[in-house]
PDB file of N, CA and C in Angstrom:
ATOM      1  N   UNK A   1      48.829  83.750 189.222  1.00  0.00           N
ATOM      2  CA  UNK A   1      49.873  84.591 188.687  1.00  0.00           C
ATOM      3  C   UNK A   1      49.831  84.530 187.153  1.00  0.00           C
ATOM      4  N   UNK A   2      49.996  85.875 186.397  1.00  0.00           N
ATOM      5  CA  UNK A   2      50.130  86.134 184.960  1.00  0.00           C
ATOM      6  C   UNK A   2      50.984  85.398 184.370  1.00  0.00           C
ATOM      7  N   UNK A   3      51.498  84.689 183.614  1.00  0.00           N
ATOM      8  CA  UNK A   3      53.005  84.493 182.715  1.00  0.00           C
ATOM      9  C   UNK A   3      52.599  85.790 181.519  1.00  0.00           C
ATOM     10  N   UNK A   4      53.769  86.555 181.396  1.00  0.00           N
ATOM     11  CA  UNK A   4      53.697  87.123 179.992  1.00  0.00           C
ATOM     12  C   UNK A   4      54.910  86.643 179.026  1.00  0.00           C
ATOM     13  N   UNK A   5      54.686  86.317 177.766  1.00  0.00           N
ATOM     14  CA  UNK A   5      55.753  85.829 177.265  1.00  0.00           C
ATOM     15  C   UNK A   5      55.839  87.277 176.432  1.00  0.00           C
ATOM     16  N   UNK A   6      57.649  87.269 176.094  1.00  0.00           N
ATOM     17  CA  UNK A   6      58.272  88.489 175.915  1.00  0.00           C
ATOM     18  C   UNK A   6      58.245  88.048 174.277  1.00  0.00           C
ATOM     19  N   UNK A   7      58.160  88.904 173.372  1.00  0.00           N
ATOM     20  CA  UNK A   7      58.498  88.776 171.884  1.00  0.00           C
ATOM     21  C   UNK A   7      58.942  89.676 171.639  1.00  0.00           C
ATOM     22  N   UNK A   8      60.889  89.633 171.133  1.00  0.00           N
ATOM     23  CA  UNK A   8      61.188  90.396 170.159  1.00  0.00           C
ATOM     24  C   UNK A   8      61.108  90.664 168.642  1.00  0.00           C
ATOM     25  N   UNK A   9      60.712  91.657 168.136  1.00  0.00           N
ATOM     26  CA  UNK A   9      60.963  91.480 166.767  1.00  0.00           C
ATOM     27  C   UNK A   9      62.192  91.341 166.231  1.00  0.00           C
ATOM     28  N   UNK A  10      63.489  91.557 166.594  1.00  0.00           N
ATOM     29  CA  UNK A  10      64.647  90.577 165.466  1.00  0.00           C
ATOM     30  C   UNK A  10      64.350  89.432 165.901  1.00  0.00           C
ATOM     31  N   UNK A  11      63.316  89.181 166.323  1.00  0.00           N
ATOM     32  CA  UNK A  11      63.446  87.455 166.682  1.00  0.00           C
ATOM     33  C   UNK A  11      62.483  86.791 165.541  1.00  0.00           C
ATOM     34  N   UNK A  12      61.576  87.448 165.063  1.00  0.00           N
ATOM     35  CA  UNK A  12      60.419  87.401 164.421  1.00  0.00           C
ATOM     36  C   UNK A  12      60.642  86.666 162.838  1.00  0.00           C
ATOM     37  N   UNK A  13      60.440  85.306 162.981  1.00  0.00           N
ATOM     38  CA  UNK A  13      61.067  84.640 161.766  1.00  0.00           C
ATOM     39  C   UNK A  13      60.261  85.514 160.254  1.00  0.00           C
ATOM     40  N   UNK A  14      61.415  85.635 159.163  1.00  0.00           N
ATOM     41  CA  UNK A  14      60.617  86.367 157.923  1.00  0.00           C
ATOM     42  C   UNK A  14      59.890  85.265 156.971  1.00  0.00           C
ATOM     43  N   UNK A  15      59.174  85.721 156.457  1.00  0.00           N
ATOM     44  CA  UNK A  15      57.998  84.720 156.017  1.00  0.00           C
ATOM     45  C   UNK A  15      57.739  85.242 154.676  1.00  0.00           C
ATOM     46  N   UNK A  16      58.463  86.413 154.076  1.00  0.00           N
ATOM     47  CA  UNK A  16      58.439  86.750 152.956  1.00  0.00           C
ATOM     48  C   UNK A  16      58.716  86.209 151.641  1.00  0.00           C
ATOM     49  N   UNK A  17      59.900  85.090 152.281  1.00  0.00           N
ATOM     50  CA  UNK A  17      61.435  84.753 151.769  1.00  0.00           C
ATOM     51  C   UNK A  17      60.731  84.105 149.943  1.00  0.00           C
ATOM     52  N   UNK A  18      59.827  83.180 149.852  1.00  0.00           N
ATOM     53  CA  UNK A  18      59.176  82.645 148.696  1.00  0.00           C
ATOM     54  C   UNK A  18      58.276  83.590 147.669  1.00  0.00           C
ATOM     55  N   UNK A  19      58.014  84.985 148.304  1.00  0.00           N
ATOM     56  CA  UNK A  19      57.184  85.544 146.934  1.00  0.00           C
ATOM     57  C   UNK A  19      58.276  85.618 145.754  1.00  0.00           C
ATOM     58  N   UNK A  20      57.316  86.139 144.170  1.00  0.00           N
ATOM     59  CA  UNK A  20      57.968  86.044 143.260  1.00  0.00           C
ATOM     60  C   UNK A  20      57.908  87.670 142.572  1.00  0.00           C
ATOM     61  N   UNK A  21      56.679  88.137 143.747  1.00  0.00           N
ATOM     62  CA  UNK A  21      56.691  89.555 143.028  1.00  0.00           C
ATOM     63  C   UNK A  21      57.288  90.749 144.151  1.00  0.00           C
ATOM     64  N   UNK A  22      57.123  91.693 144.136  1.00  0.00           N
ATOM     65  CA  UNK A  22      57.127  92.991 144.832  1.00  0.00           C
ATOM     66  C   UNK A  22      56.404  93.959 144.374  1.00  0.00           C
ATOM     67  N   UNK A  23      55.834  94.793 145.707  1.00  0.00           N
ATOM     68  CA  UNK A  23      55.122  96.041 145.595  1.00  0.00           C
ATOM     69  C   UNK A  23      56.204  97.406 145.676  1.00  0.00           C
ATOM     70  N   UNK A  24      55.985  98.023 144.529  1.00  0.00           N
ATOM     71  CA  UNK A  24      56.743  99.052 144.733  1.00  0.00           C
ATOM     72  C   UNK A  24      55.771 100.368 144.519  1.00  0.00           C
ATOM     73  N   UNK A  25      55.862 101.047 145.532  1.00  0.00           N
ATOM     74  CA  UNK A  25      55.382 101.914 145.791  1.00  0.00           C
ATOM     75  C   UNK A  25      55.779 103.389 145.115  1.00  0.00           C
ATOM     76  N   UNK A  26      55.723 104.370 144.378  1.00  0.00           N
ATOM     77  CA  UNK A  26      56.065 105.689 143.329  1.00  0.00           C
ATOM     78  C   UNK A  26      55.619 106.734 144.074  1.00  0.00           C
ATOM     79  N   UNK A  27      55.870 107.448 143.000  1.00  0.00           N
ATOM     80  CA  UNK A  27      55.474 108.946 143.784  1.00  0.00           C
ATOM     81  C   UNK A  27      54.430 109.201 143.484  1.00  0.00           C
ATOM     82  N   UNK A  28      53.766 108.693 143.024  1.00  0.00           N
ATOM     83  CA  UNK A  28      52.010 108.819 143.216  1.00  0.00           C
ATOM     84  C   UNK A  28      51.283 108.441 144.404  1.00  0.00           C
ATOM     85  N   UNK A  29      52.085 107.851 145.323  1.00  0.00           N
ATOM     86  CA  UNK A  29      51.252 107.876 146.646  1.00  0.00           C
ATOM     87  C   UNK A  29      50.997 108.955 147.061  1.00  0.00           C
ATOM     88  N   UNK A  30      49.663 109.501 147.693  1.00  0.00           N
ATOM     89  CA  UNK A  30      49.134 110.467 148.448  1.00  0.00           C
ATOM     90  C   UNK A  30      49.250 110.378 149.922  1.00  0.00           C
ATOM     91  N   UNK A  31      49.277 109.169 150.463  1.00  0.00           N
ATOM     92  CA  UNK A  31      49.762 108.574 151.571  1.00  0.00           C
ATOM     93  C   UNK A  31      47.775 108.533 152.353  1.00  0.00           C
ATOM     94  N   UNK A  32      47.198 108.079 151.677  1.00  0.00           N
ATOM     95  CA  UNK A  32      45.423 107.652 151.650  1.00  0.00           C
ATOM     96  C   UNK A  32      45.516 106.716 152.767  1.00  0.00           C
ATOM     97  N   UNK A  33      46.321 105.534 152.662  1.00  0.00           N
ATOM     98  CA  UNK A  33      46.392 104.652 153.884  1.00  0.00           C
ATOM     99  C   UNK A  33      45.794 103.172 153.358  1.00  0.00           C
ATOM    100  N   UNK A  34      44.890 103.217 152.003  1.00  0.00           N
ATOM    101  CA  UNK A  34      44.062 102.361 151.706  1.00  0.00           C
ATOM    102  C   UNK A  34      44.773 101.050 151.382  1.00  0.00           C
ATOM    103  N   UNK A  35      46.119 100.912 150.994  1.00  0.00           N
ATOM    104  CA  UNK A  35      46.573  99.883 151.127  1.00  0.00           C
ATOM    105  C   UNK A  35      47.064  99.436 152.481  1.00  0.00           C
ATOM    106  N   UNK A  36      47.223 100.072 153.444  1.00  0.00           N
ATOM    107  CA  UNK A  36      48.028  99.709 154.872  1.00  0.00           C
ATOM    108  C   UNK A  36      46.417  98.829 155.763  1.00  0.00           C
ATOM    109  N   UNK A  37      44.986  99.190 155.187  1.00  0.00           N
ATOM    110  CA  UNK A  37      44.064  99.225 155.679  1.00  0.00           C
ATOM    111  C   UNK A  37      43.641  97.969 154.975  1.00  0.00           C
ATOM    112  N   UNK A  38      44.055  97.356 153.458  1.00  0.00           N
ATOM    113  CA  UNK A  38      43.939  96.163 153.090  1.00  0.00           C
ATOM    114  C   UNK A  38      44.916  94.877 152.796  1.00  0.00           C
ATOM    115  N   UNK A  39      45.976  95.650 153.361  1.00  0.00           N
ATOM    116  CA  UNK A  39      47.542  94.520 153.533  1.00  0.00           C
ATOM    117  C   UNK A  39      46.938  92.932 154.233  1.00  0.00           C
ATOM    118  N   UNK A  40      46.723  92.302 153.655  1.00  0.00           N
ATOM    119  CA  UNK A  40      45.975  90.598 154.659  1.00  0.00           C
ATOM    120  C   UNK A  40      47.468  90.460 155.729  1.00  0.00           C
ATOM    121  N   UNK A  41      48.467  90.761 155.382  1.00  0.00           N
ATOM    122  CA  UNK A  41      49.955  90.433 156.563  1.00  0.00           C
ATOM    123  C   UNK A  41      50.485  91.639 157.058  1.00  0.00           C
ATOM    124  N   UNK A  42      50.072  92.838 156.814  1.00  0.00           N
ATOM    125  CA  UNK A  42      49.651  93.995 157.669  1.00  0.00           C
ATOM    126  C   UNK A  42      51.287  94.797 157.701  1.00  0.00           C
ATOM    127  N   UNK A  43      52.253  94.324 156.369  1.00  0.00           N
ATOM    128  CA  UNK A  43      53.410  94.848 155.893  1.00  0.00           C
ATOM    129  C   UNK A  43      53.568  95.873 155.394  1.00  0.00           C
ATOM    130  N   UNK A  44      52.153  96.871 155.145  1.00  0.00           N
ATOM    131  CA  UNK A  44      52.407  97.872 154.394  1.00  0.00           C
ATOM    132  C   UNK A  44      52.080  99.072 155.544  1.00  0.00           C
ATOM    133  N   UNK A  45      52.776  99.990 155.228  1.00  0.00           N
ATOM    134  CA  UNK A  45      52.664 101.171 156.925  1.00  0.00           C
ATOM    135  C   UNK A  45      53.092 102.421 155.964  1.00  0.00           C
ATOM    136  N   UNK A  46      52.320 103.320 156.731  1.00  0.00           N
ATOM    137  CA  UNK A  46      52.708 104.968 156.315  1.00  0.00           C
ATOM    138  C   UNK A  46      54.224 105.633 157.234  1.00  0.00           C
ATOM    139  N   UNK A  47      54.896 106.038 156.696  1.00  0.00           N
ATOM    140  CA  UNK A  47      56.437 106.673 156.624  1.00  0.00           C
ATOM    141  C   UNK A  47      55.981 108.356 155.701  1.00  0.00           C
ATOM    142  N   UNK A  48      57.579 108.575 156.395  1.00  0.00           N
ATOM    143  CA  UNK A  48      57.631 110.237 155.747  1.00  0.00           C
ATOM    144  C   UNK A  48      58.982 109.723 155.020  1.00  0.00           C
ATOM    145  N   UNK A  49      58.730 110.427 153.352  1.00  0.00           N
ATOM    146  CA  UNK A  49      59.859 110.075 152.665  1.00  0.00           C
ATOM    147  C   UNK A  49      59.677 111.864 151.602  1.00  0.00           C
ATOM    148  N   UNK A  50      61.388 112.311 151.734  1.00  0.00           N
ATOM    149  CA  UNK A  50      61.217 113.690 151.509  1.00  0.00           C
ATOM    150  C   UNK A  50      60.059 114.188 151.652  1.00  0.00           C
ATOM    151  N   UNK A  51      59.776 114.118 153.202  1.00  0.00           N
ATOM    152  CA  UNK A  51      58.508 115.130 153.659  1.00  0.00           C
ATOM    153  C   UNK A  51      57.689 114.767 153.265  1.00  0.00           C
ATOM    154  N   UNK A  52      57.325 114.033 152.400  1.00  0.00           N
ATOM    155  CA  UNK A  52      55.686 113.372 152.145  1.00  0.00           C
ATOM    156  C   UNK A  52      55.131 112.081 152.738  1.00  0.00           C
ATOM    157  N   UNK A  53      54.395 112.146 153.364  1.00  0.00           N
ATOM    158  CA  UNK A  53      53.672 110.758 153.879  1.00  0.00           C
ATOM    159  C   UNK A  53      53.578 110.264 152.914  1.00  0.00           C
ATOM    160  N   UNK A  54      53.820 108.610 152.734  1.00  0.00           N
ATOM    161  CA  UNK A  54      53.691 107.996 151.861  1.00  0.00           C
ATOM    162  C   UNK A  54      53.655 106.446 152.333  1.00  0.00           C
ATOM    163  N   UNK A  55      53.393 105.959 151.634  1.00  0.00           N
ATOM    164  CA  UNK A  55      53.287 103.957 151.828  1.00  0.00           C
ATOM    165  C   UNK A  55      55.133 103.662 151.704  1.00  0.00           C
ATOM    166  N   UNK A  56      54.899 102.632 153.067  1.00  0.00           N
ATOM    167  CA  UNK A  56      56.209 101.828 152.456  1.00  0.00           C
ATOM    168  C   UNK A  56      55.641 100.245 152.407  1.00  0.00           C
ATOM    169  N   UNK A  57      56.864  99.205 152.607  1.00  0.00           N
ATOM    170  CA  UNK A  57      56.889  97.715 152.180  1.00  0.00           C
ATOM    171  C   UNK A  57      57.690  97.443 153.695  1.00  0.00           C
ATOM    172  N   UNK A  58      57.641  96.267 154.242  1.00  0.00           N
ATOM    173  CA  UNK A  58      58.102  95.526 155.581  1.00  0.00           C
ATOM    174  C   UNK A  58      58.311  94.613 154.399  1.00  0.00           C
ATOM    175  N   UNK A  59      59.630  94.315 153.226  1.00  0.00           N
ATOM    176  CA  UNK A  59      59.817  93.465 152.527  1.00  0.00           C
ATOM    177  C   UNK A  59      59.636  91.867 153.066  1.00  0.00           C
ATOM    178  N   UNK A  60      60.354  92.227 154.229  1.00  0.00           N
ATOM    179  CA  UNK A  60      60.878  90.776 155.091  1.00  0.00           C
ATOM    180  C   UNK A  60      59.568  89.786 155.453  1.00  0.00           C
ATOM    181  N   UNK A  61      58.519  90.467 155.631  1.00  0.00           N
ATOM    182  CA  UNK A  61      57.078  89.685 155.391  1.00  0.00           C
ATOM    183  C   UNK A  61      56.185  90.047 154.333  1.00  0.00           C
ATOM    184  N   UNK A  62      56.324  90.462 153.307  1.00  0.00           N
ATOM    185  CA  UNK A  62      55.443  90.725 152.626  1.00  0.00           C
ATOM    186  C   UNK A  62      55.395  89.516 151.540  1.00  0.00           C
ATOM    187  N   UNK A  63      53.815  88.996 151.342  1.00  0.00           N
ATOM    188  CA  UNK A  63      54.146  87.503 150.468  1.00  0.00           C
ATOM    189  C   UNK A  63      53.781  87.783 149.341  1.00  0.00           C
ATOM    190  N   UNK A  64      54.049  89.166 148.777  1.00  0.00           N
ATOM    191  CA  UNK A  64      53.879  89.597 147.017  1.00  0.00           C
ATOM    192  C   UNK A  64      52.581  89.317 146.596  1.00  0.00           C
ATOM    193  N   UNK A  65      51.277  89.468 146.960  1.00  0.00           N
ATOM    194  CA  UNK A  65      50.209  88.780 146.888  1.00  0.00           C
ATOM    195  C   UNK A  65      49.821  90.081 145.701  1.00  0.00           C
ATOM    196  N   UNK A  66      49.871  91.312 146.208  1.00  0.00           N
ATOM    197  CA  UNK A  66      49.438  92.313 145.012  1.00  0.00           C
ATOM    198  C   UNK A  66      48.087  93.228 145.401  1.00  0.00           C
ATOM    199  N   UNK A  67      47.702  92.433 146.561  1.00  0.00           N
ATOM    200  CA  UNK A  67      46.178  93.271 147.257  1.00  0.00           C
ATOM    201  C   UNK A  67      46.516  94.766 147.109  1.00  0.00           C
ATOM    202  N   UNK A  68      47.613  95.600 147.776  1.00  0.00           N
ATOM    203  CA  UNK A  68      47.764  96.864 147.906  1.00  0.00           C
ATOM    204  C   UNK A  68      47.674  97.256 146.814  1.00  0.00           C
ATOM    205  N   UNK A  69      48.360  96.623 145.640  1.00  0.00           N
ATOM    206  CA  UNK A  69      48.656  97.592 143.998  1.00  0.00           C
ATOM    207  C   UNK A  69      46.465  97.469 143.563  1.00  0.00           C
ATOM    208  N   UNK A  70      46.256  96.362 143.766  1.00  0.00           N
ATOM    209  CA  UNK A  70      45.014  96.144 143.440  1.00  0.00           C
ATOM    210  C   UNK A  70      44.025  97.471 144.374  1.00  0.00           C
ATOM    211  N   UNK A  71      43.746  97.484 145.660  1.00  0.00           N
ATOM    212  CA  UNK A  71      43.230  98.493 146.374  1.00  0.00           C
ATOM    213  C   UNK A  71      43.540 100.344 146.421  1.00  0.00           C
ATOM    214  N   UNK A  72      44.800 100.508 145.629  1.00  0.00           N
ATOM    215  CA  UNK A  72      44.921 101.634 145.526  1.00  0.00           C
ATOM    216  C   UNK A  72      44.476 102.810 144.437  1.00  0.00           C
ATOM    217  N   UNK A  73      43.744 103.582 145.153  1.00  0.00           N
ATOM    218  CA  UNK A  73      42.881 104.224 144.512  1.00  0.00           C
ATOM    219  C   UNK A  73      43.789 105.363 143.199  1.00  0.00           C
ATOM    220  N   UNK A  74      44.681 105.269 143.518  1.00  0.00           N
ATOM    221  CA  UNK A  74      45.932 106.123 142.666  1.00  0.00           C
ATOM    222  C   UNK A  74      46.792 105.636 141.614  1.00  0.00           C
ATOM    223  N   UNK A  75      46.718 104.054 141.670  1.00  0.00           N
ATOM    224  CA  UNK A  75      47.487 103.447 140.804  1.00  0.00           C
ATOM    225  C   UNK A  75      49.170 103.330 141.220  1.00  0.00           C
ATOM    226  N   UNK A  76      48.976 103.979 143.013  1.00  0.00           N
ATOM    227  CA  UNK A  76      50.493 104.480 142.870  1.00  0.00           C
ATOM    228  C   UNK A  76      51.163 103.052 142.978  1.00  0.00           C
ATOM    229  N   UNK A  77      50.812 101.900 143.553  1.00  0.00           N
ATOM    230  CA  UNK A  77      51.429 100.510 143.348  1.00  0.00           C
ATOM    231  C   UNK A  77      51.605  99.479 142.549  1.00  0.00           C
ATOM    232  N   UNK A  78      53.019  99.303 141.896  1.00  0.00           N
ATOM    233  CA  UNK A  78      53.035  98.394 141.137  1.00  0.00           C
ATOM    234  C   UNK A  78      53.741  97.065 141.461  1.00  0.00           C
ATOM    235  N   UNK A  79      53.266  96.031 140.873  1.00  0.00           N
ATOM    236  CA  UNK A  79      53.961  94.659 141.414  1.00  0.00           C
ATOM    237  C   UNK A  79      54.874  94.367 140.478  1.00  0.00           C
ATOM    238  N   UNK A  80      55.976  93.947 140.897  1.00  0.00           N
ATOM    239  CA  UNK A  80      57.082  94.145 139.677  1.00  0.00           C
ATOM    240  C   UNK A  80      58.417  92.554 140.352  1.00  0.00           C
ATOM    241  N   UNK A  81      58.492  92.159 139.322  1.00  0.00           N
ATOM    242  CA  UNK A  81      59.216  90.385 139.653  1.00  0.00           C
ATOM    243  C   UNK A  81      60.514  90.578 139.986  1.00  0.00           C
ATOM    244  N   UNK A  82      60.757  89.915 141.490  1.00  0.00           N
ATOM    245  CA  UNK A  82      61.944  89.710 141.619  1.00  0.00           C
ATOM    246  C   UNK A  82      63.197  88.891 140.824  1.00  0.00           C
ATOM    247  N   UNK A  83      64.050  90.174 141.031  1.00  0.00           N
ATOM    248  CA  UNK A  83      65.044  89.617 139.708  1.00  0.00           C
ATOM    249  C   UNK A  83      66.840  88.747 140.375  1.00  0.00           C
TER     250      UNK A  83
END
């Protein structure tokens, strides 16, 4: 017999809580994908924001590392210090 164990995500402890920076994402996203495709904690995902596909942030895990602002071919990401 299988066991499947059940996982909710509000259950899903956040692991974000210690970065010092943030990715903030502008209106220069084209919504390319190239950061969602090099996220190492896989926090960054495509959304529709006023009708444009675009990048967002899963703040609650994201560990401010800066890969996305670094991989984006647009410049549209900047890392900017939590205040």
């Amino acid at each position: 017999m299988k066991q499947i164990i059940q996982n909710k995500k509000e259950s899903y402890p956040k692991t974000g809580d210690w970065k010092t920076k943030i990715p903030v994402v502008s209106d220069k996203c084209v919504g390319c994908e190239t950061c969602v495709k090099h996220c190492p904690e896989a926090t960054m995902f495509m959304g529709e924001i006023n009708g444009k596909k675009r990048a967002g942030v899963k703040y609650d895990f994201c560990k401010g590392c800066g890969v996305c602002a670094e991989v984006c071919p647009y410049g549209a990401i900047e890392m900017k210090d939590i205040k």
